[in-house]
C-alpha atoms as a PDB file:
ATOM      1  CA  UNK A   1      47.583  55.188 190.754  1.00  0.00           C
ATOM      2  CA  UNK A   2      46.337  58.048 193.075  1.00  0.00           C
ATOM      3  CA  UNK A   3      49.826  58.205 194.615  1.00  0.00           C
ATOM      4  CA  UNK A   4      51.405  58.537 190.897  1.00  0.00           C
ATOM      5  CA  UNK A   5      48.598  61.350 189.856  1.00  0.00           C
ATOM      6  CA  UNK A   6      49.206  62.904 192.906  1.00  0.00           C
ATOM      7  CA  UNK A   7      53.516  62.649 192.196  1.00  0.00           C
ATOM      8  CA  UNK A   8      52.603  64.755 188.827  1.00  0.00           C
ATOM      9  CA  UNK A   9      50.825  67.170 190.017  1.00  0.00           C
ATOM     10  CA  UNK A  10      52.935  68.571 192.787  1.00  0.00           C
ATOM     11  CA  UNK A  11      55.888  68.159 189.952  1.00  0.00           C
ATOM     12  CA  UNK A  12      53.459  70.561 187.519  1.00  0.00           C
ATOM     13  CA  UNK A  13      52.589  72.555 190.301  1.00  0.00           C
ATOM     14  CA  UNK A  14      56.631  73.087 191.493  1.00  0.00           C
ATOM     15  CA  UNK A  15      57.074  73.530 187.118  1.00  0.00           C
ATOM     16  CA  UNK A  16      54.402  76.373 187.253  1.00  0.00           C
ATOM     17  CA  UNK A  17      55.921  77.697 190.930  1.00  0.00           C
ATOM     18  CA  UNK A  18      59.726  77.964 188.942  1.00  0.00           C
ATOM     19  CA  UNK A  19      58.198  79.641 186.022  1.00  0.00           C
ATOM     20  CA  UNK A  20      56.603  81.843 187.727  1.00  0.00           C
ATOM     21  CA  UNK A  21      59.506  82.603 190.178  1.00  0.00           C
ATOM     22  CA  UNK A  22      62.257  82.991 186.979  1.00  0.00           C
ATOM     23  CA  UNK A  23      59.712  85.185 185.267  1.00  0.00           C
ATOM     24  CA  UNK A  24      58.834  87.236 189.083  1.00  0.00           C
ATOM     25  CA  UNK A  25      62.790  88.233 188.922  1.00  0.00           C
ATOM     26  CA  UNK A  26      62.853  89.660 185.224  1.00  0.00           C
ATOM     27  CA  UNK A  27      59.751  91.853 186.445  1.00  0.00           C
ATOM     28  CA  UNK A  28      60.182  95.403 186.569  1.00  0.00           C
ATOM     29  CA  UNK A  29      60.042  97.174 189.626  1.00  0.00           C
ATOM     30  CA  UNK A  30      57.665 100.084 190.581  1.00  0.00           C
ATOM     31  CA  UNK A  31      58.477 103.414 188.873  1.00  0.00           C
ATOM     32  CA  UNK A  32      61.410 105.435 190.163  1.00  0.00           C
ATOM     33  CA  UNK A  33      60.014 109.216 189.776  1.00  0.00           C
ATOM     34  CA  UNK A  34      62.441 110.569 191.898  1.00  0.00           C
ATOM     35  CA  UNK A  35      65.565 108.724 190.324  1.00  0.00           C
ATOM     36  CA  UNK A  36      63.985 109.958 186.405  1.00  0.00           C
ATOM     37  CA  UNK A  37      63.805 113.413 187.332  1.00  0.00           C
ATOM     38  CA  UNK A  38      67.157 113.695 188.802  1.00  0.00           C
ATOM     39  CA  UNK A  39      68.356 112.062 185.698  1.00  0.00           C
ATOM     40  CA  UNK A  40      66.381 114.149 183.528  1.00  0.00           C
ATOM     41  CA  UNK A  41      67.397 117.501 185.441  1.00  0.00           C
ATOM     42  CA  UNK A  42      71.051 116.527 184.779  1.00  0.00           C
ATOM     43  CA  UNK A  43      70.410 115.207 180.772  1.00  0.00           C
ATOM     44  CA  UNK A  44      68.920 118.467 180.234  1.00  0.00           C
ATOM     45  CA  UNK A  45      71.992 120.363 181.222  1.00  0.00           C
ATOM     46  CA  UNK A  46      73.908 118.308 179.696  1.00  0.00           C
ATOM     47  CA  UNK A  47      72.270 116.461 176.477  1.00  0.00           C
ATOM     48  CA  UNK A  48      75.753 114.260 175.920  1.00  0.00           C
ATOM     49  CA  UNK A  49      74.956 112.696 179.207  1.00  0.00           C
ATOM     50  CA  UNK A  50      73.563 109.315 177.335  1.00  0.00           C
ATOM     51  CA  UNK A  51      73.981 107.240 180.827  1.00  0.00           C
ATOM     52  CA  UNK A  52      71.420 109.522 181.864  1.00  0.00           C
ATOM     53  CA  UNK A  53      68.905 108.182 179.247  1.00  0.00           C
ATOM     54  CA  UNK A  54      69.348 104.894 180.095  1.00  0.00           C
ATOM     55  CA  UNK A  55      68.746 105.057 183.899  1.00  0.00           C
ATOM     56  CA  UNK A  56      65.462 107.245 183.197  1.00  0.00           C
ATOM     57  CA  UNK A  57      64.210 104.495 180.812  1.00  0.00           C
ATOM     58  CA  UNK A  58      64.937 101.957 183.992  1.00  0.00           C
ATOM     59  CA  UNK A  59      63.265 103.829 186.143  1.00  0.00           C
ATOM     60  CA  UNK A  60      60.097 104.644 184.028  1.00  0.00           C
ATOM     61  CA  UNK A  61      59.795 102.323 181.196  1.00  0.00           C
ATOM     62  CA  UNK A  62      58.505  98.921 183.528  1.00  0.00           C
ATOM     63  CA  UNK A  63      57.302  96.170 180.770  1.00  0.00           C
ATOM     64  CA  UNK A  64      58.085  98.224 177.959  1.00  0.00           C
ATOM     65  CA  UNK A  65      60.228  95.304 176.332  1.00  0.00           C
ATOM     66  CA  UNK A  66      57.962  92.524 177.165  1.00  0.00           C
ATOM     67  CA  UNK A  67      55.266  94.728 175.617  1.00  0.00           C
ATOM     68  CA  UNK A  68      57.316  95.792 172.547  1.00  0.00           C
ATOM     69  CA  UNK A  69      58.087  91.797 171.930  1.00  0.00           C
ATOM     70  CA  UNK A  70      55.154  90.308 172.318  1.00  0.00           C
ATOM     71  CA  UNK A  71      53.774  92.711 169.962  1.00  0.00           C
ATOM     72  CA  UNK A  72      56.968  91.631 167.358  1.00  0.00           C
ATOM     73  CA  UNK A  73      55.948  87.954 168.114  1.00  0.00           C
ATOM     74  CA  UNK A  74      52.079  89.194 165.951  1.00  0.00           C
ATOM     75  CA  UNK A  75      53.620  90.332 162.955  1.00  0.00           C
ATOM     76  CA  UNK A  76      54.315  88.940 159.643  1.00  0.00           C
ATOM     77  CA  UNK A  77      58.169  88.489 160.113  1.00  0.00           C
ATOM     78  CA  UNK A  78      58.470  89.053 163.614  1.00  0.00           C
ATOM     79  CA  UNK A  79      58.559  85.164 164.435  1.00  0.00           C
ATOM     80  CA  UNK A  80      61.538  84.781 161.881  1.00  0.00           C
ATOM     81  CA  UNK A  81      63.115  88.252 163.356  1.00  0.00           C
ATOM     82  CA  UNK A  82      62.557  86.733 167.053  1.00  0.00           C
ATOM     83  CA  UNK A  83      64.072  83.194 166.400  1.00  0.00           C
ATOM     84  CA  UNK A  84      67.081  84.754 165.220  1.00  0.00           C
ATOM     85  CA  UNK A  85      67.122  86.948 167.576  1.00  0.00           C
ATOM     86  CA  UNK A  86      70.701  88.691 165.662  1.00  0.00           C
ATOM     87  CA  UNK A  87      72.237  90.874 168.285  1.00  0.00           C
ATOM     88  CA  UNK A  88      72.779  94.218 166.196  1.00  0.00           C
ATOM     89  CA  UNK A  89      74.960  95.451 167.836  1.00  0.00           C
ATOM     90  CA  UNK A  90      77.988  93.539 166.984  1.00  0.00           C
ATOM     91  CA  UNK A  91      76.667  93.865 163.325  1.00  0.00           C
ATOM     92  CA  UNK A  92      76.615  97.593 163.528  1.00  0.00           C
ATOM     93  CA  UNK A  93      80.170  97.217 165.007  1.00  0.00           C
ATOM     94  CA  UNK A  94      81.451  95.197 161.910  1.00  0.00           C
ATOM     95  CA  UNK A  95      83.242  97.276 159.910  1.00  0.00           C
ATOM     96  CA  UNK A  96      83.512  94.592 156.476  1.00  0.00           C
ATOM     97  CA  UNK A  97      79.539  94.734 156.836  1.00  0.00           C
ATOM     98  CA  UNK A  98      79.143  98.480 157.254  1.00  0.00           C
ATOM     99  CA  UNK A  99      81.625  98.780 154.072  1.00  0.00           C
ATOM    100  CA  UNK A 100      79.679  96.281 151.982  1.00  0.00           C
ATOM    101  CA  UNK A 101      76.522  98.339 151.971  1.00  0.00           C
ATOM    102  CA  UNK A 102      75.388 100.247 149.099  1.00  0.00           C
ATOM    103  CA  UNK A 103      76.015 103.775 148.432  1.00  0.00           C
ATOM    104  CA  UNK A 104      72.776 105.061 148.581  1.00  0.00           C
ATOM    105  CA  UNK A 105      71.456 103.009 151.180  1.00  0.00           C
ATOM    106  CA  UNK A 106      70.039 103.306 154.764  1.00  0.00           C
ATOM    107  CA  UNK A 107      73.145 101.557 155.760  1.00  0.00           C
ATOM    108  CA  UNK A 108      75.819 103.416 153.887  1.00  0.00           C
ATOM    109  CA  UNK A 109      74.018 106.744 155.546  1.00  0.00           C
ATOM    110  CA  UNK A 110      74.246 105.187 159.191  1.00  0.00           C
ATOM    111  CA  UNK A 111      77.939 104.247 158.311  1.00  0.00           C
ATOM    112  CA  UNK A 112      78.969 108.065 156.896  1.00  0.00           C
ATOM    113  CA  UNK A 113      77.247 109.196 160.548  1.00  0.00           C
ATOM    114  CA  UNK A 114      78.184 106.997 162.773  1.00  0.00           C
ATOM    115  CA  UNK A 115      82.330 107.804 161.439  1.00  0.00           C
ATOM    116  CA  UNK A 116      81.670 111.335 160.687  1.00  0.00           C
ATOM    117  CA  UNK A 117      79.921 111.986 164.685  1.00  0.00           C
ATOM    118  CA  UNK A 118      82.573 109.670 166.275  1.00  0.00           C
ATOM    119  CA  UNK A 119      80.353 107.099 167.472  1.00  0.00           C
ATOM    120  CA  UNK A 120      80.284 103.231 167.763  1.00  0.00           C
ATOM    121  CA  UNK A 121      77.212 100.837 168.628  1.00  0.00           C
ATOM    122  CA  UNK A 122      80.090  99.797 171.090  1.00  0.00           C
ATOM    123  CA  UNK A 123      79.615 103.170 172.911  1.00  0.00           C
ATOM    124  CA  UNK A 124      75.882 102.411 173.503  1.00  0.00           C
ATOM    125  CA  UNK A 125      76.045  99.154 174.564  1.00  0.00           C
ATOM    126  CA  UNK A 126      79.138 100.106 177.139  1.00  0.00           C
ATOM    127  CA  UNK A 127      76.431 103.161 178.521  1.00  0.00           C
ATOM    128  CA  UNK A 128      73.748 100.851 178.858  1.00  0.00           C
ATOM    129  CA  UNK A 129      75.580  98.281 180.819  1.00  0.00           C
ATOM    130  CA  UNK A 130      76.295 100.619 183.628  1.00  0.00           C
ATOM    131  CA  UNK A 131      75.004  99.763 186.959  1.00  0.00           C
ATOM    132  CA  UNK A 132      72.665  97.105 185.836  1.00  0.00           C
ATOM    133  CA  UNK A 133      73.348  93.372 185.457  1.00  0.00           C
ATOM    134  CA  UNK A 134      70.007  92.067 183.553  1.00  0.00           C
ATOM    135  CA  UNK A 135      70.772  94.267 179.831  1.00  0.00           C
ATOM    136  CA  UNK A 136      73.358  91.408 178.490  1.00  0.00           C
ATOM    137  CA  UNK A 137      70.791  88.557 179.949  1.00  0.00           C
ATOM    138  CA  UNK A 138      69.862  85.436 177.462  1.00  0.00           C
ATOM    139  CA  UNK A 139      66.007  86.130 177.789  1.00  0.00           C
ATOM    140  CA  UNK A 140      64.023  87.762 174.999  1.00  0.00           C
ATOM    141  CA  UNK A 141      62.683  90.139 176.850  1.00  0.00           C
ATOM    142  CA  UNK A 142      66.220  91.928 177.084  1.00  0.00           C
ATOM    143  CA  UNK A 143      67.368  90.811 173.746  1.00  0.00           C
ATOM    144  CA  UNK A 144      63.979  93.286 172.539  1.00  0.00           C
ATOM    145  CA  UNK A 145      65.383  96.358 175.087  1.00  0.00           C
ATOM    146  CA  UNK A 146      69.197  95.276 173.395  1.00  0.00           C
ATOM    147  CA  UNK A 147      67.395  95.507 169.750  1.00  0.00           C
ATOM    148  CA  UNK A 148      65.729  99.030 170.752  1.00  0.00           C
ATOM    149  CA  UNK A 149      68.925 100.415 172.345  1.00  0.00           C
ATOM    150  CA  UNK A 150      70.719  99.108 168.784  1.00  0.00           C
ATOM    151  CA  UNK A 151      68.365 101.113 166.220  1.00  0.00           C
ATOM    152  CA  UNK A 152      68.549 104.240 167.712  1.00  0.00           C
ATOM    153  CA  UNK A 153      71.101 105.558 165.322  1.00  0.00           C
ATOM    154  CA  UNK A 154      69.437 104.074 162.709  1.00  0.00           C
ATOM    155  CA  UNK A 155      66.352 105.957 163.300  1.00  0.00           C
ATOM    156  CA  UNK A 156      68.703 109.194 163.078  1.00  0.00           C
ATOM    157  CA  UNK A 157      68.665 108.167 159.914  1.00  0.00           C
ATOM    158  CA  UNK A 158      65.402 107.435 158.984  1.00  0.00           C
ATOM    159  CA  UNK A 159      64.077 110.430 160.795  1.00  0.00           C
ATOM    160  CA  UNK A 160      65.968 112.566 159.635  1.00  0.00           C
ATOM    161  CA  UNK A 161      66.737 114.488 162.957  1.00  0.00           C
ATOM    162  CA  UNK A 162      70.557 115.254 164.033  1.00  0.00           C
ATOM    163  CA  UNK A 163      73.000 114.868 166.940  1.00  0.00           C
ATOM    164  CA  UNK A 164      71.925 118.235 168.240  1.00  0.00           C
ATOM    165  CA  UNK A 165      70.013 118.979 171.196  1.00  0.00           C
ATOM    166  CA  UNK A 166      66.744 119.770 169.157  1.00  0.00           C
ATOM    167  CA  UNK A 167      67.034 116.760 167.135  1.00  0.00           C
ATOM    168  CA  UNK A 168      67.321 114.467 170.088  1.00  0.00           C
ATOM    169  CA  UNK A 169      64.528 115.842 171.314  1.00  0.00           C
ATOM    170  CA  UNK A 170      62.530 114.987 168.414  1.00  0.00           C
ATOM    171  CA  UNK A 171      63.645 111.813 168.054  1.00  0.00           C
ATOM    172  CA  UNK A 172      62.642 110.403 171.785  1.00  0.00           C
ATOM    173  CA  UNK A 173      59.117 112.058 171.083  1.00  0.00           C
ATOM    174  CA  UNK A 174      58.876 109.908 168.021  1.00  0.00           C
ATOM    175  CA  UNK A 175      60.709 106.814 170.308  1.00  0.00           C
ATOM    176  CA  UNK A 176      57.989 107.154 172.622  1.00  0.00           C
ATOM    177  CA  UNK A 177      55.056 107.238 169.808  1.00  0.00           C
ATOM    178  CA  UNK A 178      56.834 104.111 168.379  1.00  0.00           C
ATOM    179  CA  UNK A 179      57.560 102.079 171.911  1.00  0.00           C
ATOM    180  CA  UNK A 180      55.371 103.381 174.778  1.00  0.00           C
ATOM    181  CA  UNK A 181      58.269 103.556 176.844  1.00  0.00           C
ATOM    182  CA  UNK A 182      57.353 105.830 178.966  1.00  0.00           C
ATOM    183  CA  UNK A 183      60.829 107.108 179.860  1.00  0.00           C
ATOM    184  CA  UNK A 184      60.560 108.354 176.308  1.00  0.00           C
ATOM    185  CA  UNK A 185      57.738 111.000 176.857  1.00  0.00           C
ATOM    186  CA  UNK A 186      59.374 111.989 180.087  1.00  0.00           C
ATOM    187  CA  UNK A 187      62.661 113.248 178.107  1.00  0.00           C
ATOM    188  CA  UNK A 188      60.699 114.947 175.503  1.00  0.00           C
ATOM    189  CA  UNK A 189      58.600 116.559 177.846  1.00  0.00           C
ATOM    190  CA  UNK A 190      61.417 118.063 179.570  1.00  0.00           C
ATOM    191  CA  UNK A 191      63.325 119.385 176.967  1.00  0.00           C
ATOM    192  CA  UNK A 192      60.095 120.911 175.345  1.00  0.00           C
ATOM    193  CA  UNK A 193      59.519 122.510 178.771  1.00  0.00           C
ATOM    194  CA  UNK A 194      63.430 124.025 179.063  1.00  0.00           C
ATOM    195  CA  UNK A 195      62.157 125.862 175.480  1.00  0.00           C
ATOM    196  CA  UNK A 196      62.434 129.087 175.184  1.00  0.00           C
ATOM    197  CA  UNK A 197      59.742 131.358 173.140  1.00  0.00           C
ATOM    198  CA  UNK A 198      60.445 133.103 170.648  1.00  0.00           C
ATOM    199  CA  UNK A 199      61.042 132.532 166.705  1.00  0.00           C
ATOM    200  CA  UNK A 200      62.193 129.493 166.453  1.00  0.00           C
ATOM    201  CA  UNK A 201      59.163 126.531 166.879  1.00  0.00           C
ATOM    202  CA  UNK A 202      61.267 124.116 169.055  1.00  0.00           C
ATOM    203  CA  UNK A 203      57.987 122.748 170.650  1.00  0.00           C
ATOM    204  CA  UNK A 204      56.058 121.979 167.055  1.00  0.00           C
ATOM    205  CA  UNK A 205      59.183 120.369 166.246  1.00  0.00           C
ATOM    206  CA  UNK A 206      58.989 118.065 169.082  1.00  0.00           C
ATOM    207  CA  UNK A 207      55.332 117.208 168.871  1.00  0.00           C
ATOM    208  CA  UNK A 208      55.765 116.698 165.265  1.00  0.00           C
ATOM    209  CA  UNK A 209      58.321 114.512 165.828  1.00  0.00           C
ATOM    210  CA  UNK A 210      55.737 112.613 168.124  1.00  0.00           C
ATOM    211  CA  UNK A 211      53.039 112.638 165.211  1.00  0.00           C
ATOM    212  CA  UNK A 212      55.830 111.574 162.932  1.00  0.00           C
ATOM    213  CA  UNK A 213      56.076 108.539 165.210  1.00  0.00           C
ATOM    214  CA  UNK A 214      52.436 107.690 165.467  1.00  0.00           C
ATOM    215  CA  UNK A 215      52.057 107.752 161.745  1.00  0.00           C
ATOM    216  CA  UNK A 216      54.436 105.348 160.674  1.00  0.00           C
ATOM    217  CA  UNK A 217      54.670 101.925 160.256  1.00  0.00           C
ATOM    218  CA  UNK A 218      55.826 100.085 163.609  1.00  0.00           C
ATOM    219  CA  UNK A 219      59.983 100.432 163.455  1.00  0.00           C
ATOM    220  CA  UNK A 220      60.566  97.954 166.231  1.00  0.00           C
ATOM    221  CA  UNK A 221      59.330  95.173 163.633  1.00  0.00           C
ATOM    222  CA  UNK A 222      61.602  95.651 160.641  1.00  0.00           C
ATOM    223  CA  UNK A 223      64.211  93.706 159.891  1.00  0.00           C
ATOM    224  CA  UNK A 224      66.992  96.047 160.085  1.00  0.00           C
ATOM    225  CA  UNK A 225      69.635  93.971 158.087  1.00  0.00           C
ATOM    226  CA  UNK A 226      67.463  94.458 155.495  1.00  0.00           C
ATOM    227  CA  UNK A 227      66.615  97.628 156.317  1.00  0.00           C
ATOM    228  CA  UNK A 228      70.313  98.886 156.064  1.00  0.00           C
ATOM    229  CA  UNK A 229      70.772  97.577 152.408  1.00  0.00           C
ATOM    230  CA  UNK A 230      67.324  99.405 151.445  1.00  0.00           C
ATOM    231  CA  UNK A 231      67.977 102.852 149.206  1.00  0.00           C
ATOM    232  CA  UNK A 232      67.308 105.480 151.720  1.00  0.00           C
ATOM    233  CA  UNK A 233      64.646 107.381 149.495  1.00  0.00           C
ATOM    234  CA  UNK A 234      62.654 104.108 149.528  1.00  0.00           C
ATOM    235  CA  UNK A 235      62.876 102.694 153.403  1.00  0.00           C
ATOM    236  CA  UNK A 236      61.517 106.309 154.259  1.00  0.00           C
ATOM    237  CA  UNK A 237      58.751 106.110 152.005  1.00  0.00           C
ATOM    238  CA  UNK A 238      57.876 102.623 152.689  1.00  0.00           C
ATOM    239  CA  UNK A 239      57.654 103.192 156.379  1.00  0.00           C
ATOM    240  CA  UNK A 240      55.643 106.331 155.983  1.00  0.00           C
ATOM    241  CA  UNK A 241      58.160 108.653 157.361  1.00  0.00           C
ATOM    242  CA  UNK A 242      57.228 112.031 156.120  1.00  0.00           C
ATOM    243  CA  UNK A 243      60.347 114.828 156.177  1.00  0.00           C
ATOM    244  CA  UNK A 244      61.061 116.177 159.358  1.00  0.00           C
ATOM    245  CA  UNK A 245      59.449 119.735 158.022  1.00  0.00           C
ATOM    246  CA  UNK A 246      59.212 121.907 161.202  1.00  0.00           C
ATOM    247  CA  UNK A 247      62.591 120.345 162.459  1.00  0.00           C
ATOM    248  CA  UNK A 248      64.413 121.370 159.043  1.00  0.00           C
ATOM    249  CA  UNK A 249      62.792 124.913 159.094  1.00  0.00           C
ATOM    250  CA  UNK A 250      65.065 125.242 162.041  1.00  0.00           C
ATOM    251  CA  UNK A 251      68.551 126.822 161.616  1.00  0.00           C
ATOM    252  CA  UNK A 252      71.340 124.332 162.935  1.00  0.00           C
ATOM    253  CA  UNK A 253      73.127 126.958 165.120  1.00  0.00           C
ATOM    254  CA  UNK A 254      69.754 127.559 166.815  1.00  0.00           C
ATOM    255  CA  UNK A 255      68.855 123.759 167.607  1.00  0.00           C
ATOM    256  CA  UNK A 256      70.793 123.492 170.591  1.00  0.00           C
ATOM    257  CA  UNK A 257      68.880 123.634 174.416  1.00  0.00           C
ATOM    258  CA  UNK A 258      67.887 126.795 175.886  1.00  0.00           C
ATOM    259  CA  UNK A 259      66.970 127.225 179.675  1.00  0.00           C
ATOM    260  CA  UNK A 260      63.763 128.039 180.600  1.00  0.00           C
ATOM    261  CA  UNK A 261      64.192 131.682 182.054  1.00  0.00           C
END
């Protein structure tokens, strides 16, 4: 009997030793400074750079998805959203869906951008797979960083802020009030910093794009297929996203990056 109590617990104790290993490799690694500003010094020069986005959130944002998912797993739909775990991305890249959505609608607005700018979900995802191995991994932890790489367009749209420089800016201020990824803050930041003065308020526009962030309702929790089929009016009002005021003030031709002199 002693023998066969003794069998299970070195078999519970090797259980607990694997879990703990498989979770040890999916652990972030210290932060990367050094690699984020390098990345940041070249995305500032150049704000089409998107690869450089990605390997500053690697290098800053740590737990950021484990975070961001265990906090889905506490809300009312986020158990449903989690066990279905749909990977948006091929969604966003079916073109039958994107026609089917209603004029009018969150999704019929990501659909006229998405064609109008040139882009694809498929572009993202091809970004954010290079040089690292663990973004296409079957763990839930990734399939949250997958989700948050997925909606960025879609918060173009529900922010309100455009392609251009300024309106990146604003929108990875409001990313970072939204996920605590710190790679986030680190981007806005810098861009706020390369600001000129002057008469246009680039830097209220970026910290109101933070505020905007803080004040409304958790993104990373909605359930964006539903989201999509949602008037656009309505989705911005029910998720307390107030117009982008400062950000519109702002003529287009003057939203692009300036150097810092």
């Amino acid at each position: 009997m002693f023998m066969a109590d003794r069998s299970m617990t070195e078999r519970s104790t090797a259980d607990r030793a694997d879990r703990a290993a498989a979770e040890g490799r999916r652990r972030p690694g210290p932060r990367d400074w050094g690699r984020a500003l390098r990345a940041l010094r070249h995305l500032l020069s150049n704000n089409e750079d998107t690869a450089r986005v990605f390997e500053i959130m690697r290098a800053l944002n740590g737990d950021v998805g484990e975070r961001n998912y265990r906090r889905l797993l506490t809300t009312g739909e986020g158990g449903r959203i989690a066990y279905a775990h749909v990977e948006l991305a091929r969604r966003l890249m079916d073109e039958a869906f994107l026609d089917s959505l209603p004029p009018g609608s969150v999704g019929a607005a990501y659909r006229d951008f998405v064609r109008g700018e040139r882009l694809s979900a498929q572009g993202l995802v091809q970004v954010s797979q290079e040089g690292l191995t663990r973004v296409d991994d079957p763990h839930p932890y990734a399939w949250m960083g997958r989700r948050t790489r997925d909606i960025h367009d879609i918060w173009h749209i529900l922010t309100g802020y455009g392609r251009d420089a300024l309106g990146e800016a604003c929108l990875v201020a409001f990313s970072y009030a939204q996920t605590g990824g710190l790679g986030w803050a680190v981007i806005a930041l810098g861009a706020a910093l390369r600001r000129r003065g002057g008469r246009q308020p680039y830097r209220r526009a970026i910290w109101q794009g933070y505020r905007r962030g803080r004040a409304a309702r958790w993104l990373l929790g909605e359930d964006y297929e539903a989201v999509l089929r949602e008037p656009l009016d309505a989705a911005r009002r029910r998720l307390g996203l107030a117009p982008p005021t400062v950000y519109d003030a702002i003529p287009a031709q003057a939203r692009g990056l300036t150097k810092a002199a």
